[in-house]
C-alpha atoms as a PDB file:
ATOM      1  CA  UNK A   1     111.595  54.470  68.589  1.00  0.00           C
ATOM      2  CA  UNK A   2     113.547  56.565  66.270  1.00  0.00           C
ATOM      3  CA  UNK A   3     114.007  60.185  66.110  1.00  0.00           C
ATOM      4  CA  UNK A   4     111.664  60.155  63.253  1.00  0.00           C
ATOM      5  CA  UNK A   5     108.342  58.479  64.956  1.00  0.00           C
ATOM      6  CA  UNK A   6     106.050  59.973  67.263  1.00  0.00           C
ATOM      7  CA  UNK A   7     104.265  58.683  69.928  1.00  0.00           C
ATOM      8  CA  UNK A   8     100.692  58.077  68.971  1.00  0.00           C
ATOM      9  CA  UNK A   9      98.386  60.735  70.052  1.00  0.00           C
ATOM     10  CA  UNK A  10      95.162  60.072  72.498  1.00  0.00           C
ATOM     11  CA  UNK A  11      92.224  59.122  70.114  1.00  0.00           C
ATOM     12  CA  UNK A  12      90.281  62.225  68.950  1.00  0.00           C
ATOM     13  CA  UNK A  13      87.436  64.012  67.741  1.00  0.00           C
ATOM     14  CA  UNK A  14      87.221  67.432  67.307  1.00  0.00           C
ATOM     15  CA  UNK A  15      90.537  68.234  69.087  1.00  0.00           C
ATOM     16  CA  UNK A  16      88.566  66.287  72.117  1.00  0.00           C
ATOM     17  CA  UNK A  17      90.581  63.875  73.652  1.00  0.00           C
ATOM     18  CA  UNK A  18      88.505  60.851  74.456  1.00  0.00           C
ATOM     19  CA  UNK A  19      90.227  59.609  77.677  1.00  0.00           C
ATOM     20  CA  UNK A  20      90.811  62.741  79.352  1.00  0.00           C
ATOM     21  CA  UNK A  21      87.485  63.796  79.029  1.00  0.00           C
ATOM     22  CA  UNK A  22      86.167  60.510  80.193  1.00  0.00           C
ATOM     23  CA  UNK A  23      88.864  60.723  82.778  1.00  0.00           C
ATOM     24  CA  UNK A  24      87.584  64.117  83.963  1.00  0.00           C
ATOM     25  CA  UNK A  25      83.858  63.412  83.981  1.00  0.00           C
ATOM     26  CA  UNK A  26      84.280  60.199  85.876  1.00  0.00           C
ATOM     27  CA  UNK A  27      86.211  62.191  88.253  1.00  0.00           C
ATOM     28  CA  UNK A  28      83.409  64.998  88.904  1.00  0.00           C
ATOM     29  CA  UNK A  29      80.958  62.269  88.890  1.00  0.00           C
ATOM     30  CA  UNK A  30      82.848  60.822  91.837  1.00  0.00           C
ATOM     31  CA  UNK A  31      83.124  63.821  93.827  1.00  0.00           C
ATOM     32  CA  UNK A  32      79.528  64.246  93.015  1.00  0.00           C
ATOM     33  CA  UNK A  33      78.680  61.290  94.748  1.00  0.00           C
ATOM     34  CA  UNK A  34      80.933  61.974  98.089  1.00  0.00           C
ATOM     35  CA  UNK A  35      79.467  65.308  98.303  1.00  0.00           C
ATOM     36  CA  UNK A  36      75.875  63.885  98.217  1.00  0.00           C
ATOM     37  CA  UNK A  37      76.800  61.702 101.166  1.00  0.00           C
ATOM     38  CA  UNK A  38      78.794  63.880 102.805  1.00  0.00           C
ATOM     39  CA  UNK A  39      75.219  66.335 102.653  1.00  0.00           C
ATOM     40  CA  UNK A  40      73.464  63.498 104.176  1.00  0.00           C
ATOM     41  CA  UNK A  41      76.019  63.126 106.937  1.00  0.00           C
ATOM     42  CA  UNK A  42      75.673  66.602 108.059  1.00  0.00           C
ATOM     43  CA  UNK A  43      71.560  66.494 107.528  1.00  0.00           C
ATOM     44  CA  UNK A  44      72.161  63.416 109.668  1.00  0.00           C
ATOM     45  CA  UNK A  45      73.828  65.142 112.613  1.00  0.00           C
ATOM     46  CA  UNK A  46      71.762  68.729 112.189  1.00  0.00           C
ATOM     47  CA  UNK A  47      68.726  65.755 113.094  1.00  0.00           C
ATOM     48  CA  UNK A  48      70.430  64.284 116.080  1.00  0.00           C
ATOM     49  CA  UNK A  49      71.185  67.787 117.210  1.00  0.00           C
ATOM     50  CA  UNK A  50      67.483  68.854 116.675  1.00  0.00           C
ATOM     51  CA  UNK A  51      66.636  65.549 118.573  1.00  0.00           C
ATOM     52  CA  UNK A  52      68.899  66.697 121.436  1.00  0.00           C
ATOM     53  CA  UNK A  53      67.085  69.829 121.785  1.00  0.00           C
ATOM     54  CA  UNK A  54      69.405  72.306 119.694  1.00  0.00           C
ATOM     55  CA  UNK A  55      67.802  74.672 117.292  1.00  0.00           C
ATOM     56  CA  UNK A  56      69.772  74.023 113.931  1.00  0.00           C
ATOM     57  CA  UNK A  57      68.810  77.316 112.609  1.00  0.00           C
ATOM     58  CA  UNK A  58      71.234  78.861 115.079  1.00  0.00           C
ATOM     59  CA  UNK A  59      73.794  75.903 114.697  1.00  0.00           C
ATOM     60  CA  UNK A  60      73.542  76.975 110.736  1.00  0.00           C
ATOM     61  CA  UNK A  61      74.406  80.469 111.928  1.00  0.00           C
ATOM     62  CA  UNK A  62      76.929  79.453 114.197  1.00  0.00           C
ATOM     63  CA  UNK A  63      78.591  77.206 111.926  1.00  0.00           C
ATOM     64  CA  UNK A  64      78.556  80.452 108.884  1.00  0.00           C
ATOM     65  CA  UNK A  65      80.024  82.712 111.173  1.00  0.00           C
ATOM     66  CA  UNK A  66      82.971  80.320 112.245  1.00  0.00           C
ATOM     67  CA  UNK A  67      83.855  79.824 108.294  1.00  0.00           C
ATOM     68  CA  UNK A  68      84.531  83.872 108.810  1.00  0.00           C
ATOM     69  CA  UNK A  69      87.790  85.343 109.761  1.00  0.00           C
ATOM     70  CA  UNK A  70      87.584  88.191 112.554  1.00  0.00           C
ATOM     71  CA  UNK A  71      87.722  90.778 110.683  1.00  0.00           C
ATOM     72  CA  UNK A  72      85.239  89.802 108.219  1.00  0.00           C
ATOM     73  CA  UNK A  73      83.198  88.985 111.225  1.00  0.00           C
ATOM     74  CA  UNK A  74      83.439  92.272 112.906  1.00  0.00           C
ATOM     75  CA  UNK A  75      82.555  94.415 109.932  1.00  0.00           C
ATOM     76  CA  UNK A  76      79.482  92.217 109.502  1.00  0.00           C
ATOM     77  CA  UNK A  77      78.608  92.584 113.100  1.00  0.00           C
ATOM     78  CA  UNK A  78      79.285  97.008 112.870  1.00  0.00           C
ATOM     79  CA  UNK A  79      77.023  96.759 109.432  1.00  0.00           C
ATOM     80  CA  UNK A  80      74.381  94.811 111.166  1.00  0.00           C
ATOM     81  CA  UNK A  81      74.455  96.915 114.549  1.00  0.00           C
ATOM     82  CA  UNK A  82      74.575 100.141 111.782  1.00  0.00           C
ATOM     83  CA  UNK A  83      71.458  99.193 109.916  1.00  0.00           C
ATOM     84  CA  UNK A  84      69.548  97.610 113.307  1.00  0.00           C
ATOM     85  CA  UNK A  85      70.419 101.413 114.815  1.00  0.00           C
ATOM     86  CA  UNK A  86      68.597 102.884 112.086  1.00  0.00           C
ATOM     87  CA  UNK A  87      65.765 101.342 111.884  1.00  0.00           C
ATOM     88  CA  UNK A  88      65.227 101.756 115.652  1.00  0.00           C
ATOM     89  CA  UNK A  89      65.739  98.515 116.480  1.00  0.00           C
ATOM     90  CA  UNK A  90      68.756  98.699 118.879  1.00  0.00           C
ATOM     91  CA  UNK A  91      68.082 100.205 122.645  1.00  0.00           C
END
């Protein structure tokens, strides 16, 4: 190639490039489908856990409160304990 010639440019439309949109959809419609099995998986073991006896409403909680870091934690746990106090609820 000479100094002169450019290297063609991806087919277009619009200022769309064809290919790396494709590429890009095909790619969310992949993760797509691993997250929908992935969901499954975990519906999968919430229903051996319920089978085992475990109450997955509390595994739910358990699991939402482990995503937390301590500190985030522990000012959800004062704000809860502040709002439970008010309403009476805490002896």
């Amino acid at each position: 190639m000479t100094d002169t010639q450019t290297t063609p440019a991806p087919a277009q439309t619009g200022g769309v490039a064809h290919d790396q949109l494709r590429s890009i959809i095909e790619r969310i419609e992949r993760l797509e489908e691993e997250k929908a099995a992935t969901a499954a998986d975990i519906k999968e073991v919430y229903a051996e856990a319920k089978g085992n006896g475990f109450d997955t409403k509390s595994l739910r909680q358990v699991v939402r409160i482990r995503k937390q870091d301590k500190a985030e934690r522990q000012e959800a746990d004062a704000i809860l304990e502040l709002y439970l106090s008010a309403l009476g609820m805490v002896e």
